[in-house]
Protein backbone atom coordinates (compact mmCIF):
# COMPACT_ATOMS: atom_id res chain seq x y z
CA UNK A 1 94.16 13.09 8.23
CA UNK A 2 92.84 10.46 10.31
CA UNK A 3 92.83 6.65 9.12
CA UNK A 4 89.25 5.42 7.88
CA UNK A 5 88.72 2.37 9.60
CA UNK A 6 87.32 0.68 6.51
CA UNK A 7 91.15 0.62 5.99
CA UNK A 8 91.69 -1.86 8.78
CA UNK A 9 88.68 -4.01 7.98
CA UNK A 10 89.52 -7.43 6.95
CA UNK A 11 88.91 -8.69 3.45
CA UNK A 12 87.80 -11.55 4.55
CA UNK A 13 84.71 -10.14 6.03
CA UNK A 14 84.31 -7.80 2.30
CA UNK A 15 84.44 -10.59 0.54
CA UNK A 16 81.42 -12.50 2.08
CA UNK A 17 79.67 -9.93 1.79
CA UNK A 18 80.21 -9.25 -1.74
CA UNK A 19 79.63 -13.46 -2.31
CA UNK A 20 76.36 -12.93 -0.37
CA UNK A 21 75.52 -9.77 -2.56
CA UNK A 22 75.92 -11.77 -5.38
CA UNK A 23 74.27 -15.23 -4.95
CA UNK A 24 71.48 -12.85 -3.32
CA UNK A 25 70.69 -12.07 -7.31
CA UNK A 26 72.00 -15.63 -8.92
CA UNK A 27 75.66 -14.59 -9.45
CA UNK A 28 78.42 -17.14 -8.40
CA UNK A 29 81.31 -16.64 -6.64
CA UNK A 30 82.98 -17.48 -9.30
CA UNK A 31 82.34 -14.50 -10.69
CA UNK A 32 83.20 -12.27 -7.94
CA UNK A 33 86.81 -14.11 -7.95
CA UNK A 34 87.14 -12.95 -11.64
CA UNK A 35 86.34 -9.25 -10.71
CA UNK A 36 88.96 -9.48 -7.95
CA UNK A 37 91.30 -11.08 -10.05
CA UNK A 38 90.72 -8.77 -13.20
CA UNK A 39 90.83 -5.47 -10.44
CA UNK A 40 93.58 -6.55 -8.46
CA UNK A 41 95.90 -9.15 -10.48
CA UNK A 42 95.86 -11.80 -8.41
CA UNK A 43 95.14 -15.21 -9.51
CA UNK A 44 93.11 -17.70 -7.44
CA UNK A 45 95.57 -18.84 -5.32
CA UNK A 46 97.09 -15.24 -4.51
CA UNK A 47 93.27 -14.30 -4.31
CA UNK A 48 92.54 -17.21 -1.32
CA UNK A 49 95.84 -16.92 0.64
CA UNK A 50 94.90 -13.12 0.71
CA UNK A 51 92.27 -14.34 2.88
CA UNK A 52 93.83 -17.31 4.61
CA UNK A 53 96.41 -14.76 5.85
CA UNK A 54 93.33 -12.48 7.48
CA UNK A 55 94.49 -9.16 5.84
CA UNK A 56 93.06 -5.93 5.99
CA UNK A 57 92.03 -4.21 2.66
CA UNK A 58 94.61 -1.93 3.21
CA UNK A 59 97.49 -4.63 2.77
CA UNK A 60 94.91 -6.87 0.03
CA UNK A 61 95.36 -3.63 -1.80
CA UNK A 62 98.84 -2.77 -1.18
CA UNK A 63 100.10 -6.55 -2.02
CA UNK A 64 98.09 -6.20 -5.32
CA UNK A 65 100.63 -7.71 -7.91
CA UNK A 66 98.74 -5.29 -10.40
CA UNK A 67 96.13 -2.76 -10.25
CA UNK A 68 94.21 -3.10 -13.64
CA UNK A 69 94.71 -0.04 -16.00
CA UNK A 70 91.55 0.24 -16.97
CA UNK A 71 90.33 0.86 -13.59
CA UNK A 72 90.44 3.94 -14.60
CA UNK A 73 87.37 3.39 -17.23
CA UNK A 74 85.11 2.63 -14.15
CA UNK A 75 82.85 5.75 -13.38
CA UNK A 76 79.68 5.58 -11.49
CA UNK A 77 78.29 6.39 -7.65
CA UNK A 78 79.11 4.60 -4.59
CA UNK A 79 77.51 5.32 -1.30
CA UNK A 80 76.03 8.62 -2.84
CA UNK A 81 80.67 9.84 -4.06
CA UNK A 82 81.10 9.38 -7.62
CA UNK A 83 84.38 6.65 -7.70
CA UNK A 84 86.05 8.99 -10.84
CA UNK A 85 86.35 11.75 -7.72
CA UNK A 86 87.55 9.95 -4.80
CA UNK A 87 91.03 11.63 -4.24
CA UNK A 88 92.11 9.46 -1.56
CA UNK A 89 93.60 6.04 -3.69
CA UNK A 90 93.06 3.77 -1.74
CA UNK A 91 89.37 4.31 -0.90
CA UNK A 92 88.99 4.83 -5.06
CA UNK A 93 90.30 1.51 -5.53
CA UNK A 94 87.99 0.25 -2.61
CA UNK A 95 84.93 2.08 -4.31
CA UNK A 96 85.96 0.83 -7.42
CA UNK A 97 85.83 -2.69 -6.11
CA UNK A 98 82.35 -2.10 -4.53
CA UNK A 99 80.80 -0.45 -8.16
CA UNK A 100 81.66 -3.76 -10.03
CA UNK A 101 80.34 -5.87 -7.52
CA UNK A 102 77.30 -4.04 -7.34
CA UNK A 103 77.47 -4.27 -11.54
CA UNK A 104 77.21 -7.75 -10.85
CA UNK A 105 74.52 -8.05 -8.79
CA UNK A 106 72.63 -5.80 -11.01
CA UNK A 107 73.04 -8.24 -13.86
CA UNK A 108 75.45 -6.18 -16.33
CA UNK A 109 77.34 -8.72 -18.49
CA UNK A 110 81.12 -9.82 -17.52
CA UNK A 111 82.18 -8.24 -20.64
CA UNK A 112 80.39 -4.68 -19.40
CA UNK A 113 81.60 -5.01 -16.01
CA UNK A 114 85.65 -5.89 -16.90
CA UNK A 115 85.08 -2.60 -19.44
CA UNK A 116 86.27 -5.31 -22.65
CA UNK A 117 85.73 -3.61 -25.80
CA UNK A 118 83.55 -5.66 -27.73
CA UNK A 119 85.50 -5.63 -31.52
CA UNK A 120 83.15 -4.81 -34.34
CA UNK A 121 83.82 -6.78 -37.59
């Protein structure tokens, strides 16, 4: 199977676009740092030397120091593919990336969009 080229993209150049996506509808970036952070594992600091270093989202992904487990609790369609069906993992967890942002910038809560159960009393 041929590579997709999104593979070789730099995250750098993602990432703008997802900070532009969300200040575009009043969302910090911030924000979009917490959603990478919750997805991915990395802190702040692993977050920005991901894209001091100019890597690809192929490597950003691969370096992950740990894919969240509830990923798997985000369903929903992405570029007309629903993310649940994508076999190939790395474009899910790409996808899966690209449905919270858009989450975001559609004005769902944080607590909606990191899929925290909100504890009844």
């Amino acid at each position: 199977m041929p590579r997709q080229s999104i593979f070789e993209m730099k995250f750098e150049k993602i990432y703008s676009l997802y900070i532009q996506k969300a200040e575009r509808k009043n969302r910090t970036r911030a924000e979009v740092d917490q959603i990478i952070c919750w997805l991915t594992g990395y802190d702040e600091a692993g977050l920005q030397e991901q894209i001091r270093q100019g890597n690809t989202l192929e490597t950003f992904f691969a370096q992950s120091p740990a894919f969240n487990p509830n990923s798997s609790l985000i369903t929903g369609v992405v570029c007309g593919i629903r993310v649940e069906e994508i076999e190939d993992p790395l474009m899910q967890k790409i996808r899966y990336l690209d449905k919270l942002i858009d989450e975001l910038a559609k004005g769902k809560k944080m607590d909606k969009i990191l899929r925290q159960a909100v504890l009844q009393p």
